[in-house]
Each structure stands twice: as C-alpha cells, then as structure tokens.
PDB file of N, CA and C in Angstrom:
ATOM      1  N   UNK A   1      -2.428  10.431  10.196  1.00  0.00           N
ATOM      2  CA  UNK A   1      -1.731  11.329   9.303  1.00  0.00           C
ATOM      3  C   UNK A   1      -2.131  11.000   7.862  1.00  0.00           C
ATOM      4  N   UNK A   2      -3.167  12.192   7.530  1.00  0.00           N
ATOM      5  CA  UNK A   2      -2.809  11.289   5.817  1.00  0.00           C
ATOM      6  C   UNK A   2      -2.232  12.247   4.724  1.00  0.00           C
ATOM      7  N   UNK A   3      -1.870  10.834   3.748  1.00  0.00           N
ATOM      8  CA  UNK A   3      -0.918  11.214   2.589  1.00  0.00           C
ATOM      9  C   UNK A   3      -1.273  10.956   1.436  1.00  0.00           C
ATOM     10  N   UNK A   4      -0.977  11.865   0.507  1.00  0.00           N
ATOM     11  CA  UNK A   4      -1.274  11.222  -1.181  1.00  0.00           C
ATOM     12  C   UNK A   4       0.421  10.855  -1.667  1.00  0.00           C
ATOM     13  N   UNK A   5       0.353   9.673  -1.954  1.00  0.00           N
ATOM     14  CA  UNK A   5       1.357   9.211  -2.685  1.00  0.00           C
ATOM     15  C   UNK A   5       1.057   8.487  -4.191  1.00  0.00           C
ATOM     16  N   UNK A   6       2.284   8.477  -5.317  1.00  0.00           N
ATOM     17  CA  UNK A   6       1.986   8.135  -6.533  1.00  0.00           C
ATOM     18  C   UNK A   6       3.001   7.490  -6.857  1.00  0.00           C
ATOM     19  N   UNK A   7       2.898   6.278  -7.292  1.00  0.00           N
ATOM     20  CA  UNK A   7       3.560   5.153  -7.663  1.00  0.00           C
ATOM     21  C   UNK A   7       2.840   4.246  -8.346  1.00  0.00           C
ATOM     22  N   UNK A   8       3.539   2.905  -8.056  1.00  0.00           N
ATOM     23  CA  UNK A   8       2.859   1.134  -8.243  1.00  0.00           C
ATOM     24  C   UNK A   8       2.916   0.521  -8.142  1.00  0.00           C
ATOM     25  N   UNK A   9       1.858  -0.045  -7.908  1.00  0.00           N
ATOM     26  CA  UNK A   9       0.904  -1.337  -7.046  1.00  0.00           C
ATOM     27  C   UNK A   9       1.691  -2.501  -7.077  1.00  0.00           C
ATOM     28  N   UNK A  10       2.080  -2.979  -6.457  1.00  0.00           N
ATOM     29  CA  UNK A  10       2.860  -4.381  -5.990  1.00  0.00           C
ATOM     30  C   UNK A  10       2.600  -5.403  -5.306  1.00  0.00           C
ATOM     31  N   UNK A  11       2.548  -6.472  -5.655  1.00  0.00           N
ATOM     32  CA  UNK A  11       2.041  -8.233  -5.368  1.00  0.00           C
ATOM     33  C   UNK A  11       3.145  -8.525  -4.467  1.00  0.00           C
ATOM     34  N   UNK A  12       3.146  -8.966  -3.281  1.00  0.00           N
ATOM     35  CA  UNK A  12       4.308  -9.877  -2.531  1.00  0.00           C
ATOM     36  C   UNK A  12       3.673 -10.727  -1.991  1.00  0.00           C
ATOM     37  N   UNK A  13       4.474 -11.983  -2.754  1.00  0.00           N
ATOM     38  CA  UNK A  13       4.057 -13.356  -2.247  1.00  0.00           C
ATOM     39  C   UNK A  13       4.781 -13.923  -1.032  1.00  0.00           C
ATOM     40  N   UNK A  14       4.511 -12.854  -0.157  1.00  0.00           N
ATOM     41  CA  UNK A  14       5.177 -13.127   1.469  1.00  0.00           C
ATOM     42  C   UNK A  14       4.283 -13.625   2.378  1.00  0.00           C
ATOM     43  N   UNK A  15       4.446 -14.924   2.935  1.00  0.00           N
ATOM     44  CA  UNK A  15       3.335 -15.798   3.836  1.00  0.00           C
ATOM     45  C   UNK A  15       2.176 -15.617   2.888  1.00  0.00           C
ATOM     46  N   UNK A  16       0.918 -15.341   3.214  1.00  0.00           N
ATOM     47  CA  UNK A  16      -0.093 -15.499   2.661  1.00  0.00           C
ATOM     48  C   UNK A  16      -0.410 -13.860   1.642  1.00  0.00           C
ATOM     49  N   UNK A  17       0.505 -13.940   1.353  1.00  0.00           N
ATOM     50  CA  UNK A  17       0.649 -12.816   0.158  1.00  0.00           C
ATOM     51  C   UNK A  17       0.244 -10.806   0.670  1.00  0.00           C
ATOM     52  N   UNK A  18       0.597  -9.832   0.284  1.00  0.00           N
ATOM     53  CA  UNK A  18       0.386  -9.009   0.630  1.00  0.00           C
ATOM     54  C   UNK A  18       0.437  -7.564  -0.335  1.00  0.00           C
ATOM     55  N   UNK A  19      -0.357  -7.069  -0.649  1.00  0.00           N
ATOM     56  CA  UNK A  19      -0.197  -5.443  -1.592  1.00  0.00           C
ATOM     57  C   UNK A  19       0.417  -4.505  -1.455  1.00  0.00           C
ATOM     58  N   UNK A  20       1.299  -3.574  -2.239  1.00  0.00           N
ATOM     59  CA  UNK A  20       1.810  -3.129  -1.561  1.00  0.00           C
ATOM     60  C   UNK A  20       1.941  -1.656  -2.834  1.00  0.00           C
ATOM     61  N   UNK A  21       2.045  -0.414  -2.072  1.00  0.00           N
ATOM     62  CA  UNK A  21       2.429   0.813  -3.367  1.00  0.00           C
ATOM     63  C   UNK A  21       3.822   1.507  -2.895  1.00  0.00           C
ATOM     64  N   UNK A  22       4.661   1.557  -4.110  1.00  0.00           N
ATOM     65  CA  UNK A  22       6.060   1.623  -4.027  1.00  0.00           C
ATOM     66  C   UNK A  22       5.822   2.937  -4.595  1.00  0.00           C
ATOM     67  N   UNK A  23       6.279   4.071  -4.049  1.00  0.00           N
ATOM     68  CA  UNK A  23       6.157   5.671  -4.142  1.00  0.00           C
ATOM     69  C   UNK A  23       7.360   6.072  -5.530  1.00  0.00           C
ATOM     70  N   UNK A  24       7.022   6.825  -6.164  1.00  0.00           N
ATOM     71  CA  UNK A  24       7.856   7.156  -7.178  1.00  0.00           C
ATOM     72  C   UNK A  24       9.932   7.153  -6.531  1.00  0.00           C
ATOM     73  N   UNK A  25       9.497   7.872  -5.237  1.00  0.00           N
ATOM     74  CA  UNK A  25      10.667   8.173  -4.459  1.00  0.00           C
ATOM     75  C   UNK A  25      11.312   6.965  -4.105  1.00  0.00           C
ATOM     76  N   UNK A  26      10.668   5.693  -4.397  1.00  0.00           N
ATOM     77  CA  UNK A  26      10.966   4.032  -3.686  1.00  0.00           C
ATOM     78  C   UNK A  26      10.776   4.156  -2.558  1.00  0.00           C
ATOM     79  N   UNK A  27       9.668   4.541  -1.880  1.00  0.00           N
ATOM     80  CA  UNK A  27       9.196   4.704   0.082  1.00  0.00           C
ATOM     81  C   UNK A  27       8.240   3.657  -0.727  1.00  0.00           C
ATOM     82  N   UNK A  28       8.317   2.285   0.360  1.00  0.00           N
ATOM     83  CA  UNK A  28       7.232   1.209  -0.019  1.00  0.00           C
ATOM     84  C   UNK A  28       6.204   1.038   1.227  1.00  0.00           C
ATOM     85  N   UNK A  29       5.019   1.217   0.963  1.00  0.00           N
ATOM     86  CA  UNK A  29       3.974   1.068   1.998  1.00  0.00           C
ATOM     87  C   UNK A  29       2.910  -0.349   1.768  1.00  0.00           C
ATOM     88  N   UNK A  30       2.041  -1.090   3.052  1.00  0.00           N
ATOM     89  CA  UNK A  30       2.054  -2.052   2.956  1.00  0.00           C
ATOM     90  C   UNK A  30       0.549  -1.671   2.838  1.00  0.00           C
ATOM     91  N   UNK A  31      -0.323  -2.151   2.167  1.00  0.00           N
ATOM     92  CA  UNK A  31      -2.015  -1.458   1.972  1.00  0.00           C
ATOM     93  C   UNK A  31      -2.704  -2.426   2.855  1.00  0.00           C
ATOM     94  N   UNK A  32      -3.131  -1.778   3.971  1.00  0.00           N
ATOM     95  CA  UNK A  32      -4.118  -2.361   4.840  1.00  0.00           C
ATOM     96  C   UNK A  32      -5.757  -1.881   3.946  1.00  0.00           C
ATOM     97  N   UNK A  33      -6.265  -3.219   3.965  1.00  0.00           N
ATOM     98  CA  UNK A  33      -7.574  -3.346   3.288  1.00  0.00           C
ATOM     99  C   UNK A  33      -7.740  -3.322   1.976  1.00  0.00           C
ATOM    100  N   UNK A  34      -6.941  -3.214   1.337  1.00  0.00           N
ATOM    101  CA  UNK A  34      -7.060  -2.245  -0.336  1.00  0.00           C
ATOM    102  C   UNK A  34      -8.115  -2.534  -0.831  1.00  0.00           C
ATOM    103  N   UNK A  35      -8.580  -1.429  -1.869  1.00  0.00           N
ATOM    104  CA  UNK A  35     -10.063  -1.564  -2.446  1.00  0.00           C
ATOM    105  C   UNK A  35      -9.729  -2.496  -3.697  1.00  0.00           C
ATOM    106  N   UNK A  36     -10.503  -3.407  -4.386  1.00  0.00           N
ATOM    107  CA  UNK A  36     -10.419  -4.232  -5.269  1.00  0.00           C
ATOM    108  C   UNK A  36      -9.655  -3.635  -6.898  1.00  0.00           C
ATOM    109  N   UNK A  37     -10.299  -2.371  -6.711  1.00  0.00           N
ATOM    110  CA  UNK A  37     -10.004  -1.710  -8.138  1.00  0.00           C
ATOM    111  C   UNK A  37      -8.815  -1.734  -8.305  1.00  0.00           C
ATOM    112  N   UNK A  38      -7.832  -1.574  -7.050  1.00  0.00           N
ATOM    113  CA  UNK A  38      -6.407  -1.188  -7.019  1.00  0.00           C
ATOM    114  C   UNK A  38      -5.504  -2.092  -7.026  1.00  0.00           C
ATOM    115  N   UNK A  39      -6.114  -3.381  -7.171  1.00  0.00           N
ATOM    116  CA  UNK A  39      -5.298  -4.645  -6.439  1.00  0.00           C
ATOM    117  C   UNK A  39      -4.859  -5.265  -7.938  1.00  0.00           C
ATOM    118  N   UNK A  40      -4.297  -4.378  -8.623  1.00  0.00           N
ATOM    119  CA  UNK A  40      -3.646  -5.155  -9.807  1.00  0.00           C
ATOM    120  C   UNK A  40      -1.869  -4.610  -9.931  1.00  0.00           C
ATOM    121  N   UNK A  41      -1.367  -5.761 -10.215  1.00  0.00           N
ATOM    122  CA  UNK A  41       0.355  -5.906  -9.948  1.00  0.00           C
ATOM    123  C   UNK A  41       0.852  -4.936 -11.287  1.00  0.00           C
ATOM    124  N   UNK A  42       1.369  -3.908 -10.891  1.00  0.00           N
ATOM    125  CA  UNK A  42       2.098  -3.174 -11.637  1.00  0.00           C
ATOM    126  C   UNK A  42       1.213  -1.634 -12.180  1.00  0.00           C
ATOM    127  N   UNK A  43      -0.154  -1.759 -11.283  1.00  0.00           N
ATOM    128  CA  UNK A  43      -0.926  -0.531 -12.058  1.00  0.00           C
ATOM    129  C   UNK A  43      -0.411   0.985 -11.171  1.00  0.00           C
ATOM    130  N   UNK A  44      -0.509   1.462 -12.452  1.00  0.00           N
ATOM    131  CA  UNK A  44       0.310   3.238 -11.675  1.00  0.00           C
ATOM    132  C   UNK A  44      -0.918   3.634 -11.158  1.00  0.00           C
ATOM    133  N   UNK A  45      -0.562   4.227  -9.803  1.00  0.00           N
ATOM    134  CA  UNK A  45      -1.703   5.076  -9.031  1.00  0.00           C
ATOM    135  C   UNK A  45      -1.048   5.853  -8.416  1.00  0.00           C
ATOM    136  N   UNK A  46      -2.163   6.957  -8.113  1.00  0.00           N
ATOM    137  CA  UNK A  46      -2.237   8.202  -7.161  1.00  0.00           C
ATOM    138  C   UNK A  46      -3.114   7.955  -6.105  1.00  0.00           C
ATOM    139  N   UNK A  47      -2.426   7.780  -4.960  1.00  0.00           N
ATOM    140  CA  UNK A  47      -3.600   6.915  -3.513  1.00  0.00           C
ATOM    141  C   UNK A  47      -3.348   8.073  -2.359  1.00  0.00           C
ATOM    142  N   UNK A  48      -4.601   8.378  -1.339  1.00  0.00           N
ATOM    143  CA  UNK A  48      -4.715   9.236  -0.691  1.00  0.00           C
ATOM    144  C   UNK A  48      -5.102   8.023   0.512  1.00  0.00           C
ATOM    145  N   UNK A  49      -4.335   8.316   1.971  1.00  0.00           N
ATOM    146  CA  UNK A  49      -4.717   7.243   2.606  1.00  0.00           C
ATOM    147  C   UNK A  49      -3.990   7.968   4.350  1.00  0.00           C
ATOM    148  N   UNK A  50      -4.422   6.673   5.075  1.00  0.00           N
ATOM    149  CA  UNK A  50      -3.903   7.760   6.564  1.00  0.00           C
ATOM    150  C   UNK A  50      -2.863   6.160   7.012  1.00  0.00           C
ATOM    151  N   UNK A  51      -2.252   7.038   7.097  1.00  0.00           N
ATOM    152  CA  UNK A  51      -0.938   5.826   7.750  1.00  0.00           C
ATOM    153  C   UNK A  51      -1.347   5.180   9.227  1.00  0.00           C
ATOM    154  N   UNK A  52      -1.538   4.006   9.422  1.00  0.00           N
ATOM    155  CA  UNK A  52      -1.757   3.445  10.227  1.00  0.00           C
ATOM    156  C   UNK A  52      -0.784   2.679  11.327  1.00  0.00           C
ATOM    157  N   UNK A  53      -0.440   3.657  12.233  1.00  0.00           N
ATOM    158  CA  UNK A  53       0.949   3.147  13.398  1.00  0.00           C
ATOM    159  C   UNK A  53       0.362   2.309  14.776  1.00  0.00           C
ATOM    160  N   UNK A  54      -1.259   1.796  14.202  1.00  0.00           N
ATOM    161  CA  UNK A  54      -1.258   1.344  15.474  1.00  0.00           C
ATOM    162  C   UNK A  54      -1.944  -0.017  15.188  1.00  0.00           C
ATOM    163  N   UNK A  55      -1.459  -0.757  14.113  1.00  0.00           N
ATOM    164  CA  UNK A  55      -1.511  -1.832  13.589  1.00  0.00           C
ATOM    165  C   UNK A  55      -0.490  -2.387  13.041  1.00  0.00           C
ATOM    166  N   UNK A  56      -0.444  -4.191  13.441  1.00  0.00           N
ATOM    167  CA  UNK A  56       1.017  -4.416  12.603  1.00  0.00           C
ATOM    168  C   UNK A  56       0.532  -5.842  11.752  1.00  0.00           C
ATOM    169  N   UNK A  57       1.370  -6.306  10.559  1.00  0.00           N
ATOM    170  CA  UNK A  57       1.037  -7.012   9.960  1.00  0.00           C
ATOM    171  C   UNK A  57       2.286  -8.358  10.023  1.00  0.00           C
ATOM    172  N   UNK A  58       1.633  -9.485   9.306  1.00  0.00           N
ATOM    173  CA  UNK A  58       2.484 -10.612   9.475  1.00  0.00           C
ATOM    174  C   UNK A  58       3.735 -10.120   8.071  1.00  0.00           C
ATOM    175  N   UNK A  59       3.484  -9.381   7.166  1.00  0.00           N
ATOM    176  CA  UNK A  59       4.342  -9.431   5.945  1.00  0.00           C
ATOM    177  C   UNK A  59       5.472  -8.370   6.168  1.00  0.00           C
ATOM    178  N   UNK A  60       4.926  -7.448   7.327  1.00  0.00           N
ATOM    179  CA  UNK A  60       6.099  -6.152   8.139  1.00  0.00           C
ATOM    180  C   UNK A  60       6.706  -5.219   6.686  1.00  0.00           C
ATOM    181  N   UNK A  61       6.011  -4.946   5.335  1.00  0.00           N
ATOM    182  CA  UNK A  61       6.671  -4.453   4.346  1.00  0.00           C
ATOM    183  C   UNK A  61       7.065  -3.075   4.249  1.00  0.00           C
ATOM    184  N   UNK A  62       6.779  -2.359   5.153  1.00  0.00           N
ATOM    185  CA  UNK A  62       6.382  -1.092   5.186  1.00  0.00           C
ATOM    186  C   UNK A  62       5.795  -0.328   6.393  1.00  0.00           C
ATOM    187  N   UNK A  63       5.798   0.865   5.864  1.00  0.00           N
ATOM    188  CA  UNK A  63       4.588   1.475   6.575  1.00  0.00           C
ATOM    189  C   UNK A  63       3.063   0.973   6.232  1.00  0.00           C
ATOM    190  N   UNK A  64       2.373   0.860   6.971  1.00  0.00           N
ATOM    191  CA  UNK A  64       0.589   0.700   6.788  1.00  0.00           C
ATOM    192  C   UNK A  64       0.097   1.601   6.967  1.00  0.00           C
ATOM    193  N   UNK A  65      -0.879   1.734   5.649  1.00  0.00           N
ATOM    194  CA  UNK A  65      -1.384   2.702   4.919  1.00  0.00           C
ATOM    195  C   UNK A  65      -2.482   2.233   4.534  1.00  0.00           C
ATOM    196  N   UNK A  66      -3.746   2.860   5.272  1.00  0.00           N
ATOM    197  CA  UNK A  66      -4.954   2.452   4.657  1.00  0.00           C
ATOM    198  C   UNK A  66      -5.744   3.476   3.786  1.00  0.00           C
ATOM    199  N   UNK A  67      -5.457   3.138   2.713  1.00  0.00           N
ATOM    200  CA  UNK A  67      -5.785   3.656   1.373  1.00  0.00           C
ATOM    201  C   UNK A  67      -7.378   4.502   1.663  1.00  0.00           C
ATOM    202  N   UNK A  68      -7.597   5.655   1.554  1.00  0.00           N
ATOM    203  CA  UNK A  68      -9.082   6.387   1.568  1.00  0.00           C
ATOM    204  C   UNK A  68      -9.868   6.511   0.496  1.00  0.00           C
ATOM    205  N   UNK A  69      -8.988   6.909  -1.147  1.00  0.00           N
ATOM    206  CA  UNK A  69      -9.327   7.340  -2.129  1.00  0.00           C
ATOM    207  C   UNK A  69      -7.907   7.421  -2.959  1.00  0.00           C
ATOM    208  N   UNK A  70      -8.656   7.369  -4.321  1.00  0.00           N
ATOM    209  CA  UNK A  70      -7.382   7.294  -5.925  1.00  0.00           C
ATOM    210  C   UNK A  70      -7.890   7.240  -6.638  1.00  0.00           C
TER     211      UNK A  70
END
C-alpha cells in the first residue's frame, strides 16, 4: 500500500536506536531502510513509501514504512 505522508523525522534511542516520521496528524511510522538524506532528527519532510506488514522490527514503533521517495 503506498502513502505520502508529511511530518518529522525522529531519532529513538530504543535498543540499538531507530528512525522514525511522526505525520502532522501524530500517526508515527517506523522507517525501514531510510535513505541517508533523511536521517536527520527533527527535519520536516514529505515521504512517499509502501507500508510494510510483512516485516517486524526489534523497536515495534509503528507502522513500517519503507520510504520510496521525498
């Protein structure tokens, strides 16, 4: 399923740390793979990505969302 959502970029220092984009609406998704450009704590983005339900992570923050384009 994919989605464009717009928010920002979030650092969680949960187990071995994890990224994360918090939607204007506060829906928080957990970024499987994120591209480097995006990986800064507090930057506003517009991310286009396909939600990923058939993967799970150790940090459980969210939905997983692997980011396509922004």
């Amino acid at each position: 399923m994919m989605i464009k959502i717009k928010g920002e970029i979030k650092y969680q220092s949960i187990g071995m740390g994890a990224w994360t984009v918090v939607s204007d609406t506060g829906e928080v998704y957990e970024l499987y793979k994120p591209p480097k450009e995006i990986m800064k704590d507090g930057l506003k983005v517009q991310v286009e990505g396909v939600i990923r339900d058939d993967i799970m992570t150790i940090a459980m923050l969210g939905r997983i969302l692997e980011v396509t384009g922004f």
